[in-house]
N, C-alpha and C. Protein backbone atom coordinates (compact mmCIF):
# COMPACT_ATOMS: atom_id res chain seq x y z
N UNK A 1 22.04 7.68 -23.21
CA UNK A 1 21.43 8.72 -24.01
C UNK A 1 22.15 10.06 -23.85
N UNK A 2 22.55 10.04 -22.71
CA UNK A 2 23.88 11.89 -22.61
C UNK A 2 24.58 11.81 -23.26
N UNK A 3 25.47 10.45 -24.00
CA UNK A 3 26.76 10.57 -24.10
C UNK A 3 27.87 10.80 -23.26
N UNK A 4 27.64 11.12 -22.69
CA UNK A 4 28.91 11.63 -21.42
C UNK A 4 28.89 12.96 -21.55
N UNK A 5 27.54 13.76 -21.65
CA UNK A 5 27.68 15.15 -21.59
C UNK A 5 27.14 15.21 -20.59
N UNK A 6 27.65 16.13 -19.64
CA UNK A 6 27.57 15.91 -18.25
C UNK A 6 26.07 17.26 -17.99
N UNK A 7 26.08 18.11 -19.00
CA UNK A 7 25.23 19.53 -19.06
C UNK A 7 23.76 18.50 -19.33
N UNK A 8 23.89 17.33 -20.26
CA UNK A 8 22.47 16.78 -20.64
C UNK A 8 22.09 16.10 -19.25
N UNK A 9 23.01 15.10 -18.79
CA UNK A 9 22.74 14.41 -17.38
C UNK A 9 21.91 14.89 -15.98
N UNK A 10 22.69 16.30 -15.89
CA UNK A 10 22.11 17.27 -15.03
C UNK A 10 20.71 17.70 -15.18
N UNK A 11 20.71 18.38 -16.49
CA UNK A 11 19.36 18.89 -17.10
C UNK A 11 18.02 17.59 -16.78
N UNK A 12 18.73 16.46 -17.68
CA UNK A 12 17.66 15.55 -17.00
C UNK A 12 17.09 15.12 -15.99
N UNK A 13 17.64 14.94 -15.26
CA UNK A 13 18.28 14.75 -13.31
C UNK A 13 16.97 16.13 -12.86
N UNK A 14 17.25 16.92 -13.29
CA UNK A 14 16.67 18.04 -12.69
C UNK A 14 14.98 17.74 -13.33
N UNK A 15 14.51 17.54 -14.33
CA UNK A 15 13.74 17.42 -14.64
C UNK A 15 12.59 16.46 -14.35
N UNK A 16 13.74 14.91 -13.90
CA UNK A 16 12.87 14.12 -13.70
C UNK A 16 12.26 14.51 -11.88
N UNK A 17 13.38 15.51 -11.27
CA UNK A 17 13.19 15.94 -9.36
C UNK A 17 11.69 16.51 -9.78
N UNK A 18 11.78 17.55 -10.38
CA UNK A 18 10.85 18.47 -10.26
C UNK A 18 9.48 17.60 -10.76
N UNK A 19 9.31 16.95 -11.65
CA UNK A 19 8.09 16.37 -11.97
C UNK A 19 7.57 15.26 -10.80
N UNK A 20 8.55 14.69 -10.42
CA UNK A 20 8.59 13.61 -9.07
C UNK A 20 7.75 14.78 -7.79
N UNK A 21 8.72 15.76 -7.32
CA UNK A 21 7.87 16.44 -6.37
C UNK A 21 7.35 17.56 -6.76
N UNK A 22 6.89 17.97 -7.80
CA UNK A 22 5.51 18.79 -8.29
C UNK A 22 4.38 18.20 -8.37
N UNK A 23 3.94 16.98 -8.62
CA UNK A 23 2.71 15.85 -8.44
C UNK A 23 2.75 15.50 -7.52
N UNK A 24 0.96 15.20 -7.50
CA UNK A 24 0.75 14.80 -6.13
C UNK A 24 0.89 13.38 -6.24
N UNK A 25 1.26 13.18 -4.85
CA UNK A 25 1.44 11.50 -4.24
C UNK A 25 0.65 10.46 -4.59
N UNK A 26 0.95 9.62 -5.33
CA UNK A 26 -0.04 8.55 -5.79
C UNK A 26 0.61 7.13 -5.49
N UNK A 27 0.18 6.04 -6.06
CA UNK A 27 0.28 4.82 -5.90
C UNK A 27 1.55 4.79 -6.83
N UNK A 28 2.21 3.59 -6.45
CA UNK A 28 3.44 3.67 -7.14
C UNK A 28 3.22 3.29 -9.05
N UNK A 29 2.05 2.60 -9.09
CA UNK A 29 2.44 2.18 -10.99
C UNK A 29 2.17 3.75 -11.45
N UNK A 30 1.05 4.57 -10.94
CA UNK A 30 1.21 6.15 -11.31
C UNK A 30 2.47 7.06 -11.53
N UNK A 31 3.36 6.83 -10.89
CA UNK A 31 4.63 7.45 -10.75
C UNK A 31 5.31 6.49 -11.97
N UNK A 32 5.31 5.30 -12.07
CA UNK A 32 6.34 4.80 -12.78
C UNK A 32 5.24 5.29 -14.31
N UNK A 33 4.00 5.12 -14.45
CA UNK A 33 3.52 6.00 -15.71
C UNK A 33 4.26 6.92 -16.32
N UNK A 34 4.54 8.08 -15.17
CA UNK A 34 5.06 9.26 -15.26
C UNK A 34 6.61 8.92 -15.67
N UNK A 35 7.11 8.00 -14.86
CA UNK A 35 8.32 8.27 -15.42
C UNK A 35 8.71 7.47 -16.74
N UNK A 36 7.85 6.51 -17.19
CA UNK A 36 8.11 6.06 -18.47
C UNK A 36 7.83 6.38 -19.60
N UNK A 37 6.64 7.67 -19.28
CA UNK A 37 6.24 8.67 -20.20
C UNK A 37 7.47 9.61 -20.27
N UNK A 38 8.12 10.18 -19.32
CA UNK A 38 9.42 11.00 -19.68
C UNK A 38 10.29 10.42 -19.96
N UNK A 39 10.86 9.05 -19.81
CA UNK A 39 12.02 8.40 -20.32
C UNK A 39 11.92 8.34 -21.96
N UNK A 40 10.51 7.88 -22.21
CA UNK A 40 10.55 7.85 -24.14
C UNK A 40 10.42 9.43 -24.48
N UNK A 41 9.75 10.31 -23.76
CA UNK A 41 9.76 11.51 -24.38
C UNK A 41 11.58 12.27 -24.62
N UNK A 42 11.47 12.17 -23.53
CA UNK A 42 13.62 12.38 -23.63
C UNK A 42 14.37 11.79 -24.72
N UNK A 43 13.99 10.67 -24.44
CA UNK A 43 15.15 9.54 -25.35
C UNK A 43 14.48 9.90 -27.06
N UNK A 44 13.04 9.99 -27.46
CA UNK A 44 12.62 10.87 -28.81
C UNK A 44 13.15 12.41 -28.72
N UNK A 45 13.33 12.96 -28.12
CA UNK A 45 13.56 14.30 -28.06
C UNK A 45 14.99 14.41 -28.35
N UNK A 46 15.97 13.46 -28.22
CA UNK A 46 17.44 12.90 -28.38
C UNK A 46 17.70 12.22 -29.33
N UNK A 47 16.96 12.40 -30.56
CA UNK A 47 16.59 11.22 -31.31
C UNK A 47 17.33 9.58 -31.27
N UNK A 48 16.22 9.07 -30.19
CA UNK A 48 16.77 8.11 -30.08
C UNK A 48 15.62 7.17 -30.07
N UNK A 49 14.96 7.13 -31.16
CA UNK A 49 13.53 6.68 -31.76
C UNK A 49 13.16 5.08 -31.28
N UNK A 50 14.57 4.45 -31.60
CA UNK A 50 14.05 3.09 -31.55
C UNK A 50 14.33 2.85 -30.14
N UNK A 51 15.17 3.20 -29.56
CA UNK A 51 15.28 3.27 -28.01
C UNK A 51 14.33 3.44 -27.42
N UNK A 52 13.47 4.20 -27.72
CA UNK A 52 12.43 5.02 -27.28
C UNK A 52 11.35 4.02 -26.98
N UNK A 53 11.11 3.61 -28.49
CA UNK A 53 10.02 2.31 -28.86
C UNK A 53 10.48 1.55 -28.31
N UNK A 54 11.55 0.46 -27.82
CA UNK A 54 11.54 -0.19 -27.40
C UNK A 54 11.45 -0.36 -25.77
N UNK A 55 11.74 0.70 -25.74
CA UNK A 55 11.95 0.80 -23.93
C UNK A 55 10.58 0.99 -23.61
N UNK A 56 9.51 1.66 -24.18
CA UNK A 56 8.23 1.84 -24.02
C UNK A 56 7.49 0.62 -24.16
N UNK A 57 7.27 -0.19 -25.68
CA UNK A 57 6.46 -1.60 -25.59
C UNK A 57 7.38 -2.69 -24.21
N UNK A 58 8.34 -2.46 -23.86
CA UNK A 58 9.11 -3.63 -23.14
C UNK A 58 9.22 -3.16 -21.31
N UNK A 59 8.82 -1.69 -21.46
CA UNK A 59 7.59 -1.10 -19.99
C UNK A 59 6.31 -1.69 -19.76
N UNK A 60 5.87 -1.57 -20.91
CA UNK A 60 3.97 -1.24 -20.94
C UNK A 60 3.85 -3.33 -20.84
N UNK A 61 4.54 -3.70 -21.23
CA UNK A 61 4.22 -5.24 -21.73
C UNK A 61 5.06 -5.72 -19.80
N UNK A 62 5.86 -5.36 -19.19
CA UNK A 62 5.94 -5.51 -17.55
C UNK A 62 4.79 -4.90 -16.66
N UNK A 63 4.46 -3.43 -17.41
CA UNK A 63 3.32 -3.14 -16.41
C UNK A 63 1.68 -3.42 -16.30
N UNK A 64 1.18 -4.59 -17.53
CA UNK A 64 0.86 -5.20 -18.04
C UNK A 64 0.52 -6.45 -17.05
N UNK A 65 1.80 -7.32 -17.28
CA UNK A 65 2.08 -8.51 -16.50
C UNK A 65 1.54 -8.29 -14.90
N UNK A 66 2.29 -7.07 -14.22
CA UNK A 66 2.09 -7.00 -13.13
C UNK A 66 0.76 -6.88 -12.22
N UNK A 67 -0.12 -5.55 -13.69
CA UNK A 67 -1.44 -5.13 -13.10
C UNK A 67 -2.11 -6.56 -13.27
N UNK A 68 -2.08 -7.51 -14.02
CA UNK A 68 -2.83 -8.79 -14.29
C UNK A 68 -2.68 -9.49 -13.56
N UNK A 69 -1.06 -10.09 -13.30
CA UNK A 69 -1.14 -11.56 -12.09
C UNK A 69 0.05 -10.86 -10.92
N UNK A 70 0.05 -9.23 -10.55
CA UNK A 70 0.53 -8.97 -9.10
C UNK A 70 -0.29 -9.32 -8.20
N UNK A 71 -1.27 -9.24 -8.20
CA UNK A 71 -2.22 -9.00 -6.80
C UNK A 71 -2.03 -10.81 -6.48
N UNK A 72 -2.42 -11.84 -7.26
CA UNK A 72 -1.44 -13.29 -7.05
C UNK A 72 -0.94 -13.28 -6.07
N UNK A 73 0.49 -12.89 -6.61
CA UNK A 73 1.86 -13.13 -6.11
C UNK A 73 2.05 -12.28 -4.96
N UNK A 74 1.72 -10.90 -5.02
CA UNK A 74 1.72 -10.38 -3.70
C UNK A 74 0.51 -9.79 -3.04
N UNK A 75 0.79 -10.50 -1.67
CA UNK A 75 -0.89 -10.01 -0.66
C UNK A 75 -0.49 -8.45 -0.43
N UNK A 76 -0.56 -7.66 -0.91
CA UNK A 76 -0.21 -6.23 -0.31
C UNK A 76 -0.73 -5.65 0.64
N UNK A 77 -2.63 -6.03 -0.02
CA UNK A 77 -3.61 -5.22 0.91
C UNK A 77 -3.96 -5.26 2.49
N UNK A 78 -3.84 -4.11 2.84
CA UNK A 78 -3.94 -4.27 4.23
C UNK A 78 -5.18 -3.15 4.71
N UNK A 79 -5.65 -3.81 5.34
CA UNK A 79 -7.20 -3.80 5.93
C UNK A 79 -7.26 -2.98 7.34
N UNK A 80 -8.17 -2.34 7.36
CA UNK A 80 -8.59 -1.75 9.12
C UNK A 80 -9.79 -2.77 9.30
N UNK A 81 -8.76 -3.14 11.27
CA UNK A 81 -9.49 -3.91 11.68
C UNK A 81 -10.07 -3.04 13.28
N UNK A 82 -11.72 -3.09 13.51
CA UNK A 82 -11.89 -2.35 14.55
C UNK A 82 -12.77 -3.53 15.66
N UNK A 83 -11.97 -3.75 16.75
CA UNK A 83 -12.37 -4.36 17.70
C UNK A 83 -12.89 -3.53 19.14
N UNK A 84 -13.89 -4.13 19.49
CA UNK A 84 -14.70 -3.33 20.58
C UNK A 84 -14.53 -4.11 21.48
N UNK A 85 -14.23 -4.21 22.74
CA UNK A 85 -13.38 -4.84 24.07
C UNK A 85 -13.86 -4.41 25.21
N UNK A 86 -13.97 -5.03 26.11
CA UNK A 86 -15.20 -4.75 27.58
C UNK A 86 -13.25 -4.18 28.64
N UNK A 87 -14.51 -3.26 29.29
CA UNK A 87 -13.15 -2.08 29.56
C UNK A 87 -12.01 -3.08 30.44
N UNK A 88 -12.18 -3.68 31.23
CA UNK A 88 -11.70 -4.48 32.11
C UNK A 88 -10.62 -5.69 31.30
N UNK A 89 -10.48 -5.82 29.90
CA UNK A 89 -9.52 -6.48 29.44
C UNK A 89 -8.42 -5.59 28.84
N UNK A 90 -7.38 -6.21 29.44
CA UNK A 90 -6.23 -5.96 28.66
C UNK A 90 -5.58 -6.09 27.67
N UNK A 91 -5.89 -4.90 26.54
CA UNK A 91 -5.84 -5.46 25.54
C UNK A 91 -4.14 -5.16 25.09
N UNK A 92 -3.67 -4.88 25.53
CA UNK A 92 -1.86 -5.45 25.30
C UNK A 92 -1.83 -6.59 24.90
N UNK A 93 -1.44 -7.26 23.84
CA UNK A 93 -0.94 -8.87 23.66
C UNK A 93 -2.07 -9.76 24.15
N UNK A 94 -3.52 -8.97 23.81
CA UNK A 94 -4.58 -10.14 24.23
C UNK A 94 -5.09 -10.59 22.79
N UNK A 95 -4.52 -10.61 21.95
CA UNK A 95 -4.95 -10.88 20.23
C UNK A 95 -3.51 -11.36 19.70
N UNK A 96 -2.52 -11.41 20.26
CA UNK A 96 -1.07 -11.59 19.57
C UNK A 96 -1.29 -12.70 18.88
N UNK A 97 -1.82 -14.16 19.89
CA UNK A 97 -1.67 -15.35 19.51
C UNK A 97 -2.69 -15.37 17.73
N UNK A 98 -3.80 -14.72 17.80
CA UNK A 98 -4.90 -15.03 17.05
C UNK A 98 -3.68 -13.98 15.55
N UNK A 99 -2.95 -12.89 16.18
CA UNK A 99 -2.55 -12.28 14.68
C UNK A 99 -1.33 -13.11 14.07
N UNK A 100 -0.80 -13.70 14.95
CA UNK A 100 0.18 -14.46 14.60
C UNK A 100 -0.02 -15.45 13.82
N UNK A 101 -1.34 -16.13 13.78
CA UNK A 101 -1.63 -17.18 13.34
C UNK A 101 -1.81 -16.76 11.51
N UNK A 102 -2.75 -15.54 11.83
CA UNK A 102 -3.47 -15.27 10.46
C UNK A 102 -3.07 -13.81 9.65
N UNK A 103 -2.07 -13.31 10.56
CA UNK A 103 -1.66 -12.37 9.63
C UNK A 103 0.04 -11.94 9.56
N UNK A 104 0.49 -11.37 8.57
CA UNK A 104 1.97 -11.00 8.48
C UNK A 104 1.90 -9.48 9.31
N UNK A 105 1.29 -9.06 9.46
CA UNK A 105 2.07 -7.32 10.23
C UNK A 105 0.63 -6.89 10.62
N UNK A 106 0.33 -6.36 12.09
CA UNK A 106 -0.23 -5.49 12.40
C UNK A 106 0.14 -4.60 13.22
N UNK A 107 -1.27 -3.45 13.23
CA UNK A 107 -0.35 -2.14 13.86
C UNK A 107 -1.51 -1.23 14.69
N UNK A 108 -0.99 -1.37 16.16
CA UNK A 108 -2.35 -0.65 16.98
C UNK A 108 -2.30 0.85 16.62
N UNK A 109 -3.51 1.29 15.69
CA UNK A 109 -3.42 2.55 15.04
C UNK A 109 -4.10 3.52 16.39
N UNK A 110 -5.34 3.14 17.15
CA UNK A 110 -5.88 3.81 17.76
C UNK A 110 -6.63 2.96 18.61
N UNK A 111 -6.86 3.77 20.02
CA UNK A 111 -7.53 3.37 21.61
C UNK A 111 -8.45 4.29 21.51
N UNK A 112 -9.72 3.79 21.81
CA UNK A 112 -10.71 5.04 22.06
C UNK A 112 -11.63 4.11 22.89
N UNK A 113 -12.23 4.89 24.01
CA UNK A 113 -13.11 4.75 24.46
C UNK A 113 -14.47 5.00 23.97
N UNK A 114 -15.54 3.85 24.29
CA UNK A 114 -17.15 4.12 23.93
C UNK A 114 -17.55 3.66 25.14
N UNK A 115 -19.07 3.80 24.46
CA UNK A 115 -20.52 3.48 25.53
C UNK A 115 -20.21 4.15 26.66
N UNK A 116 -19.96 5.40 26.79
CA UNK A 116 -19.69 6.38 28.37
C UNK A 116 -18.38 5.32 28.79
N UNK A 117 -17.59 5.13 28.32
CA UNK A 117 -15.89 4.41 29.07
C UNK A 117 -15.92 3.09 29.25
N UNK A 118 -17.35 2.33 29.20
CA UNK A 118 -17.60 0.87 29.48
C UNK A 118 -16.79 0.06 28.44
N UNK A 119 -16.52 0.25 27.61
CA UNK A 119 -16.20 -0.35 26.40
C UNK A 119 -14.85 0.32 26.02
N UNK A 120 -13.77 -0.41 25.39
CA UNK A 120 -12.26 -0.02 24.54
C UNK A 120 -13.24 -0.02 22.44
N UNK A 121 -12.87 1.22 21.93
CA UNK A 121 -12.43 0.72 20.31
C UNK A 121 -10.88 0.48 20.10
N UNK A 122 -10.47 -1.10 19.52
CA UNK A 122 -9.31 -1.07 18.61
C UNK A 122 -9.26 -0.89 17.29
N UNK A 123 -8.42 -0.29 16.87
CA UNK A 123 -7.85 -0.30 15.34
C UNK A 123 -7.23 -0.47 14.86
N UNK A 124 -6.69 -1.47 14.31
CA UNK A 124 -5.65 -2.31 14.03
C UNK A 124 -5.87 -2.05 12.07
N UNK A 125 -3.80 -1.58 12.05
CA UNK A 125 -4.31 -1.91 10.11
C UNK A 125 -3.64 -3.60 9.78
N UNK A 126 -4.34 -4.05 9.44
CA UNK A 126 -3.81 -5.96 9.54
C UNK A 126 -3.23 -6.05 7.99
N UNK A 127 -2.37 -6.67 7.55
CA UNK A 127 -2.00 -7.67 6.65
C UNK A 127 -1.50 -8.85 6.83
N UNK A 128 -2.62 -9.39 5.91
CA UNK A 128 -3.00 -11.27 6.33
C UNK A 128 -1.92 -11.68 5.50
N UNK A 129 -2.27 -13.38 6.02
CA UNK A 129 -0.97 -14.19 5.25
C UNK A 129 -1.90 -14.19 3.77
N UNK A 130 -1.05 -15.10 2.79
CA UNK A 130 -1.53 -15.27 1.69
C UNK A 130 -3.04 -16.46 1.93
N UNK A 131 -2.87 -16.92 2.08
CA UNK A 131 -3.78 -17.94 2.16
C UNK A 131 -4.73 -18.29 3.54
N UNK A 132 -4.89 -17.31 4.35
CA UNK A 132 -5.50 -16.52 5.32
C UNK A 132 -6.87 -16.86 5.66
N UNK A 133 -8.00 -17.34 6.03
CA UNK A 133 -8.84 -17.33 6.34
C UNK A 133 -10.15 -16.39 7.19
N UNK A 134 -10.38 -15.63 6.62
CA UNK A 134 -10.88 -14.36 7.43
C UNK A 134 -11.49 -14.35 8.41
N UNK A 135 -12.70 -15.24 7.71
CA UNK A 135 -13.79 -15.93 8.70
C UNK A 135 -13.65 -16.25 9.68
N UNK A 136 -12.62 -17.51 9.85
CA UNK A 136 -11.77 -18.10 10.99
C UNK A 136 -11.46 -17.09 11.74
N UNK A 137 -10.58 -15.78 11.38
CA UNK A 137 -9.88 -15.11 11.74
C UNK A 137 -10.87 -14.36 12.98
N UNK A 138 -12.30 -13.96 12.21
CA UNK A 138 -13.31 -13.33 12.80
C UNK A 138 -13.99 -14.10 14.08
N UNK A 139 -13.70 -15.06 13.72
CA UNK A 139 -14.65 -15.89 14.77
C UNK A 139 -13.29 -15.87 16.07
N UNK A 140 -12.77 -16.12 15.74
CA UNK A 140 -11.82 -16.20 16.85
C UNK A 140 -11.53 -14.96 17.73
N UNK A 141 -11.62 -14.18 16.95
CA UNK A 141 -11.33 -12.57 17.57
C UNK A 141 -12.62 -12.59 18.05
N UNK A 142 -13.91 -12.78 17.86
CA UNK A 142 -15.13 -13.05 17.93
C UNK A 142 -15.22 -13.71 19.63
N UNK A 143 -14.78 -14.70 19.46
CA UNK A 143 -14.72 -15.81 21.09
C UNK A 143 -14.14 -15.06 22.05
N UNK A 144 -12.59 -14.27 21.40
CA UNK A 144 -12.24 -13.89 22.64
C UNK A 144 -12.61 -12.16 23.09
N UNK A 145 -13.35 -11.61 22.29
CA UNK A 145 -13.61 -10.07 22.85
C UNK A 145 -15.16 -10.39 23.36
N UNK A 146 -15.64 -11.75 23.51
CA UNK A 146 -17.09 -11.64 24.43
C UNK A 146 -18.34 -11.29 23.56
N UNK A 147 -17.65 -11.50 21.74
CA UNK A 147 -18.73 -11.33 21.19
C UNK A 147 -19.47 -10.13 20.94
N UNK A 148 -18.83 -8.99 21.26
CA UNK A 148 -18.59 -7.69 20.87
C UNK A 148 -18.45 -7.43 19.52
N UNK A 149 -18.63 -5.92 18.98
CA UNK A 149 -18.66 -6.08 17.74
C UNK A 149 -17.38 -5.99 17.02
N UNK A 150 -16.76 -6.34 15.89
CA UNK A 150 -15.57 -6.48 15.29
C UNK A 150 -16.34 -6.06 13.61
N UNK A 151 -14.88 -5.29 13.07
CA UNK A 151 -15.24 -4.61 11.64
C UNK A 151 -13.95 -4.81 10.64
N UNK A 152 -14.12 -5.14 10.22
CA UNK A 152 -12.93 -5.48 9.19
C UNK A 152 -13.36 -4.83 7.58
N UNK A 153 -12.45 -4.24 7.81
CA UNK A 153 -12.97 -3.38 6.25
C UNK A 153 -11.67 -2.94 5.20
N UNK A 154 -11.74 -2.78 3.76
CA UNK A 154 -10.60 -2.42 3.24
C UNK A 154 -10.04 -0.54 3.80
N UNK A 155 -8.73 -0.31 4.21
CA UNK A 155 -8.25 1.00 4.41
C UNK A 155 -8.59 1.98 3.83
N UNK A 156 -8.71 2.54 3.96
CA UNK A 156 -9.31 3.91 3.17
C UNK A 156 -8.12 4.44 2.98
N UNK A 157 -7.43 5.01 1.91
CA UNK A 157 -6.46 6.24 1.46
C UNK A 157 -6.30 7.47 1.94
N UNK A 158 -6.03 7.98 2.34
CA UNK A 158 -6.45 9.38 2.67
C UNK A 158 -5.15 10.44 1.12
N UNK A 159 -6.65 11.32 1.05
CA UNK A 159 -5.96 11.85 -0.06
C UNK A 159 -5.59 13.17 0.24
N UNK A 160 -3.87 13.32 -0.17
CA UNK A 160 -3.20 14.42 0.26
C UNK A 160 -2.99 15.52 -0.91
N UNK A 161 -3.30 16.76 -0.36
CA UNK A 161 -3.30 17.75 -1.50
C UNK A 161 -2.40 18.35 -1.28
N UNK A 162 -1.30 18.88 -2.37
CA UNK A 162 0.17 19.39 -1.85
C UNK A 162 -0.39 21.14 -2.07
């Protein structure tokens, strides 16, 4: 769409920086919104009409596909998991075997002490395998923290204001 004018390339370049970090941080199909809304607005503004149209229905018809059968194909979501632990266990690598089994990546977010120090909180953010069993997952974590309480819940976002 520049032609090889190097003054249009720039200009654009610059345009698409500033809209990228002038908005706030969102989920990635938000950003690609944004940028497929400026790619047809540019490429019409260049009259480059059918370019425009086509690059837009042949976006919207991928982002489409993805919002419908992504979540399928990829397990993305990853969960806070909070385990409560009697002070006297070590909880270093005392759950490895049980995450290994049932999930792809976890991550010790936070140690806190309860009940006046008697007690460990863990917080773990987990992402399971695809085909994962939760339940299982619970009961087992279940057997080995003594039956203590365990919370598994979807992550919360935290929303950043620039």
């Amino acid at each position: 769409m520049v032609s090889g004018d190097a003054a249009k390339a720039l200009s654009i370049a610059g345009v698409f920086t500033l809209v990228r970090f002038r908005s706030q941080p969102g989920e990635g199909k938000d950003l690609c919104y944004i940028l497929i809304s400026m790619g047809a607005g540019l490429a019409a503004g260049m009259n480059y009409f059918s370019i425009a149209a086509i690059a837009v229905i042949i976006l919207c018809v991928i982002m489409i596909l993805v919002s419908k059968f992504g979540a399928s194909f990829f397990n993305n979501e990853v969960k806070a998991l909070k385990i409560v632990i009697p002070e006297d266990m070590d909880y270093n690598g005392a759950f490895d075997d049980i995450f290994d089994n049932f999930t792809l990546s976890r991550d010790l977010e936070r140690v806190k002490t309860t009940n006046m120090g008697t007690l460990y909180e863990l917080t773990y953010n987990v992402k399971f395998k695809k085909n994962a069993d939760e339940k299982k997952f619970m009961d087992e974590l279940r057997t080995r923290n003594g039956n203590l309480n365990i919370t598994l819940a979807k992550l919360i976002k935290k929303d950043t204001a620039l």
